[in-house]
Protein backbone atom coordinates (compact mmCIF):
# COMPACT_ATOMS: atom_id res chain seq x y z
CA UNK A 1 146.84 -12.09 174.16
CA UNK A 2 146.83 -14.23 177.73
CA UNK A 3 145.28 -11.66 178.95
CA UNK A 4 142.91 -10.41 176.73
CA UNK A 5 141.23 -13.71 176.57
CA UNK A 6 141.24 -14.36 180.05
CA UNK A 7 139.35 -10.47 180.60
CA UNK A 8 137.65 -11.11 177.71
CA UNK A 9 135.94 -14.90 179.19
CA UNK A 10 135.60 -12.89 182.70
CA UNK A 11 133.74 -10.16 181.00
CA UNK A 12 131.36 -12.69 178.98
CA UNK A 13 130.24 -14.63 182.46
CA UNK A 14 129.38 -11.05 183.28
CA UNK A 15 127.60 -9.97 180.36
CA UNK A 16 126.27 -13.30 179.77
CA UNK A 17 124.64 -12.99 183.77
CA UNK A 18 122.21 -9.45 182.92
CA UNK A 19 119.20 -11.15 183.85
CA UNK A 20 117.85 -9.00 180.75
CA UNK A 21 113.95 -11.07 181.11
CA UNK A 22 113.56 -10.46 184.98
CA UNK A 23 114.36 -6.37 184.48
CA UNK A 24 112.20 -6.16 181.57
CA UNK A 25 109.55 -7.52 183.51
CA UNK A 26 110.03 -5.55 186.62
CA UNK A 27 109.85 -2.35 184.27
CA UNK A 28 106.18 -3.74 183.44
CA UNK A 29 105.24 -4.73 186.87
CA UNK A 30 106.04 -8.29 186.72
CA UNK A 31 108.41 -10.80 188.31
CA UNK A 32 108.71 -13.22 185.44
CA UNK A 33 110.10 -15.63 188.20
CA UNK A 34 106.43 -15.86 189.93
CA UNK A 35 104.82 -17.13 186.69
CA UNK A 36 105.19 -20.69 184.36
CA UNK A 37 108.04 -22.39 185.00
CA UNK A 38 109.51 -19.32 187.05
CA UNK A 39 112.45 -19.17 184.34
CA UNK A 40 113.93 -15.53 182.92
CA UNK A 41 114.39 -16.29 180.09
CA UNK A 42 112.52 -15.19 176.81
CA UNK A 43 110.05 -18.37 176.24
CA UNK A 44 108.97 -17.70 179.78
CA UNK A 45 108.27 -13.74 179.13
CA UNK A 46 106.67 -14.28 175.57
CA UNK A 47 104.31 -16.82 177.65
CA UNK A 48 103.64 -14.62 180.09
CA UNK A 49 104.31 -10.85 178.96
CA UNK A 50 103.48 -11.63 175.61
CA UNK A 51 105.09 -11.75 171.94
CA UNK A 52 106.52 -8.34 171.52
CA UNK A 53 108.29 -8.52 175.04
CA UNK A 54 109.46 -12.05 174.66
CA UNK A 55 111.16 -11.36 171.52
CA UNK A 56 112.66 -8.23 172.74
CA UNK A 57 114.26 -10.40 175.72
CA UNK A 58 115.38 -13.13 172.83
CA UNK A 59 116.99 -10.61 170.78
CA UNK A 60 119.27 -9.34 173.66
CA UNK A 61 119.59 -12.36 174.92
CA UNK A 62 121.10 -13.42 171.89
CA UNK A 63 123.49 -10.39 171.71
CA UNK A 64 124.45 -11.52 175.49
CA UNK A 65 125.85 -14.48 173.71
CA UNK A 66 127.20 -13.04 170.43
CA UNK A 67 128.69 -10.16 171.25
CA UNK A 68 131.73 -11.31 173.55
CA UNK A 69 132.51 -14.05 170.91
CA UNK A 70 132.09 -11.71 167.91
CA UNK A 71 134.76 -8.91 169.88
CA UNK A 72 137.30 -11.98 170.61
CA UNK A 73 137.33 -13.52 167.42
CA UNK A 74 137.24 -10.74 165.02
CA UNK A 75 139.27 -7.94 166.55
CA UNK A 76 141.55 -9.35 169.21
CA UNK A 77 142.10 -12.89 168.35
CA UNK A 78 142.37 -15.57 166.30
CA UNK A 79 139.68 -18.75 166.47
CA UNK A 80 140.67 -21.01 169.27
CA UNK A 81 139.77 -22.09 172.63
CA UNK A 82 139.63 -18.78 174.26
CA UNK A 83 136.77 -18.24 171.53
CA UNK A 84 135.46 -21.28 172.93
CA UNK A 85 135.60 -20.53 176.36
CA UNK A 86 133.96 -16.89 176.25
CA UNK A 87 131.32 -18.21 174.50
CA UNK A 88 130.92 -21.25 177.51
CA UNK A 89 131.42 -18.59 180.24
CA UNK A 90 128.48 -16.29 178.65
CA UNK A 91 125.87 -19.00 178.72
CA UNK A 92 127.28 -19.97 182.54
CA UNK A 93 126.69 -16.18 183.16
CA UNK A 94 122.99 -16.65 181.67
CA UNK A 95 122.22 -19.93 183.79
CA UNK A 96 124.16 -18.92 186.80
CA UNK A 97 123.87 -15.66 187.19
CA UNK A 98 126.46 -13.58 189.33
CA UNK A 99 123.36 -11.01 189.89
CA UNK A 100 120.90 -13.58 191.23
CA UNK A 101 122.99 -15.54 193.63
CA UNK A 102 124.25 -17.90 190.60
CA UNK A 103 120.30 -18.84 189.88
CA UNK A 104 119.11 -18.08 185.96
CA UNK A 105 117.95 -19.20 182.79
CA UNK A 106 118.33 -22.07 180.83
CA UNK A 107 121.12 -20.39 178.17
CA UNK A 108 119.24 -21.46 174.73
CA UNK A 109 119.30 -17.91 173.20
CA UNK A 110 122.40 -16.82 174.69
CA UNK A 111 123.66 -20.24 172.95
CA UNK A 112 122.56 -19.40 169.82
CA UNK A 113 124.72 -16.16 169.75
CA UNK A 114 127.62 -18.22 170.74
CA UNK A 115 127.25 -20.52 168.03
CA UNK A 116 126.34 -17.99 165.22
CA UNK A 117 129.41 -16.04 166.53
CA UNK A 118 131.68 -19.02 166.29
CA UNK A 119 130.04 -20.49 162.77
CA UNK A 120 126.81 -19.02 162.07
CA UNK A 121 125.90 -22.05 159.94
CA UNK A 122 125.86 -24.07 163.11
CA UNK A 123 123.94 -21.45 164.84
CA UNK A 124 121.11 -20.87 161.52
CA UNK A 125 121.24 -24.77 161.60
CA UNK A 126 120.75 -25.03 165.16
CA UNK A 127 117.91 -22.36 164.62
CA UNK A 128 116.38 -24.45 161.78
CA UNK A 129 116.19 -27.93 163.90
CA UNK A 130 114.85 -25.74 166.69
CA UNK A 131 112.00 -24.33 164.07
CA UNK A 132 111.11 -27.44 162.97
CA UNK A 133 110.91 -29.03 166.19
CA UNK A 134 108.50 -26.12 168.14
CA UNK A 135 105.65 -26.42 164.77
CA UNK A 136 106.10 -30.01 164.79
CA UNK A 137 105.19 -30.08 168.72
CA UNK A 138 104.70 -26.91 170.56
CA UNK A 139 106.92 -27.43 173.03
CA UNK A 140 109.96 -25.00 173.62
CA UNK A 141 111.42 -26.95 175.87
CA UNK A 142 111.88 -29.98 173.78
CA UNK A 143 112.85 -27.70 170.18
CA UNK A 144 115.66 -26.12 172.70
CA UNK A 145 117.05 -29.62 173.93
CA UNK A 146 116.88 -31.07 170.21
CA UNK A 147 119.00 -27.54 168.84
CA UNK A 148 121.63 -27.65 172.09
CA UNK A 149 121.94 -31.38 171.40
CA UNK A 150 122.64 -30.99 167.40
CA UNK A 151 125.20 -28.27 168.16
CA UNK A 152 128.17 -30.35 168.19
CA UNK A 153 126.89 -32.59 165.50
CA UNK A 154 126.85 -29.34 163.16
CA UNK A 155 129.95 -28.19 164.47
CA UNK A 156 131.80 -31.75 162.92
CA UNK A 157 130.03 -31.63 159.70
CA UNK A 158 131.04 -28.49 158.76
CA UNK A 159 134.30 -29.51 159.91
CA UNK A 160 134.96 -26.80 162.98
CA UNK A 161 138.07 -26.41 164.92
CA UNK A 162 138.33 -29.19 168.08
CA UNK A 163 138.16 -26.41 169.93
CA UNK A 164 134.56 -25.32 168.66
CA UNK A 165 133.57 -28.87 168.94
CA UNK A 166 134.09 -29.24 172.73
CA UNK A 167 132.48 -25.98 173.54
CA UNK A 168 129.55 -26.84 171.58
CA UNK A 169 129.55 -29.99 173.80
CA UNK A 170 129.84 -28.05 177.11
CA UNK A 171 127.08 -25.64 175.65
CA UNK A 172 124.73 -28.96 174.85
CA UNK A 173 125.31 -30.75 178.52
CA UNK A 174 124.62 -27.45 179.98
CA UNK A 175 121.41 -26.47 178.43
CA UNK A 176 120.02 -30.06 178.60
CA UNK A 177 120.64 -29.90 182.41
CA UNK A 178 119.62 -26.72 183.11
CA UNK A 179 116.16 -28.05 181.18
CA UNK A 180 115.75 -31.32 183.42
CA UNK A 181 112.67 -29.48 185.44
CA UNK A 182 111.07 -29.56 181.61
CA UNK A 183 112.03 -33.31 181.09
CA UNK A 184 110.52 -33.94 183.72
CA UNK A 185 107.06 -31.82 182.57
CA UNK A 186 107.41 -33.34 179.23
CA UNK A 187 107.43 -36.96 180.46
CA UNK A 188 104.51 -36.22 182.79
CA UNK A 189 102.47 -34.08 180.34
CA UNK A 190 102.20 -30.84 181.69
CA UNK A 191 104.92 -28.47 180.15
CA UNK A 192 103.43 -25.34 178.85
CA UNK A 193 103.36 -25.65 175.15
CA UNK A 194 103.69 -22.15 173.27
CA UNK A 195 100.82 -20.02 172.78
CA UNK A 196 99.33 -21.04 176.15
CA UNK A 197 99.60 -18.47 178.81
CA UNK A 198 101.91 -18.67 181.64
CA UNK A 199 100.38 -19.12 185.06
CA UNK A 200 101.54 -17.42 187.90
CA UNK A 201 103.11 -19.56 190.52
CA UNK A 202 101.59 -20.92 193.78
CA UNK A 203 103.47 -21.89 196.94
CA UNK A 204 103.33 -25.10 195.91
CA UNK A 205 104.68 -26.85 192.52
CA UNK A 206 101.38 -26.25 191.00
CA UNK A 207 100.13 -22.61 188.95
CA UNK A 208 97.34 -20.48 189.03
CA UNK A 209 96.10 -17.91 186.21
CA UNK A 210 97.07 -14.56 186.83
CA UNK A 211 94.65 -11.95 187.96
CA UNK A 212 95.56 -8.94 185.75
């Protein structure tokens, strides 16, 4: 079982690494990474690429997540750690990405199929706080903080292995990092709030509208 699990967390940081939002966009003629905030992941192609696209990158993103976790837990092993750690590794994978020279996303929707994988009321709970948050504000960014950050909280009330608990932690502390570029946007008032378009990226920090 040693063995298993350790192949099994390997194969997540892979699987969790497909940079699944930068191919879809090359296939359309786009390097999502030259446009908003220059991130892979699915908020950044619905802004830019558009709502069909965008949720086509959520969906597998979530599966990047889910998938190794659902395979562990319900045909090799019993819950434990190791369920906790593939699920960690798969998000590293998504925000430091073996195929980009460890840069990548900010792991919310590969998360969310860790945590609806390990307990999918934490993950539909997770889902609902992150709902409630994005029509109450617009602002991805700050509905994907407040989910990560309830994670663990969810994971205690419904009264989750230990093990569960402190991979929901490591999950939270590594999507709030991974979002400090959008702190920083949402203290100085100009993160992108959803249904605006995303720019396309100067040299500089600023953006300008893309010409197509």
């Amino acid at each position: 079982m040693t063995a298993i699990g350790i192949a099994t967390i390997i194969g997540a940081y892979f699987i969790g690494g497909i940079p699944i939002g930068l191919l879809v966009g090359l296939a359309q003629g786009t390097d999502i990474r030259q446009y908003g905030s220059g991130n892979i992941g699915a908020s950044n192609v619905l802004r830019t690429l558009g709502a069909k696209t965008g949720m086509a990158v959520w969906v597998a993103d979530v599966l990047k997540g889910w998938g190794p976790v659902y395979l562990l837990k319900y045909m090799l092993l019993s819950p434990g750690p190791w369920l906790a750690g593939a699920g960690l590794a798969a998000v590293l994978g998504h925000c430091f990405s073996p195929y980009l020279k460890l840069a990548g996303g900010r792991g919310v929707s590969t998360s969310l199929g860790v945590l609806l994988a390990l307990d999918w009321r934490v993950g539909l709970s997770g889902l609902v706080v992150w709902a409630v948050i994005v029509l109450v504000t617009r602002y991805i960014s700050l509905a994907s903080i407040s989910a990560a950050a309830s994670a663990p909280v969810f994971f205690a009330l419904y009264r989750n292995p230990s093990a569960y608990l402190a991979g929901g932690i490591g999950i939270a502390l590594l999507v709030i990092i991974r979002h400090t570029p959008n702190i920083r946007r949402l203290i100085t008032g100009t993160e992108t709030r959803i249904g605006e378009k995303g720019r396309k990226r100067s040299e500089g920090s600023g953006y300008h509208e893309p010409g197509r």
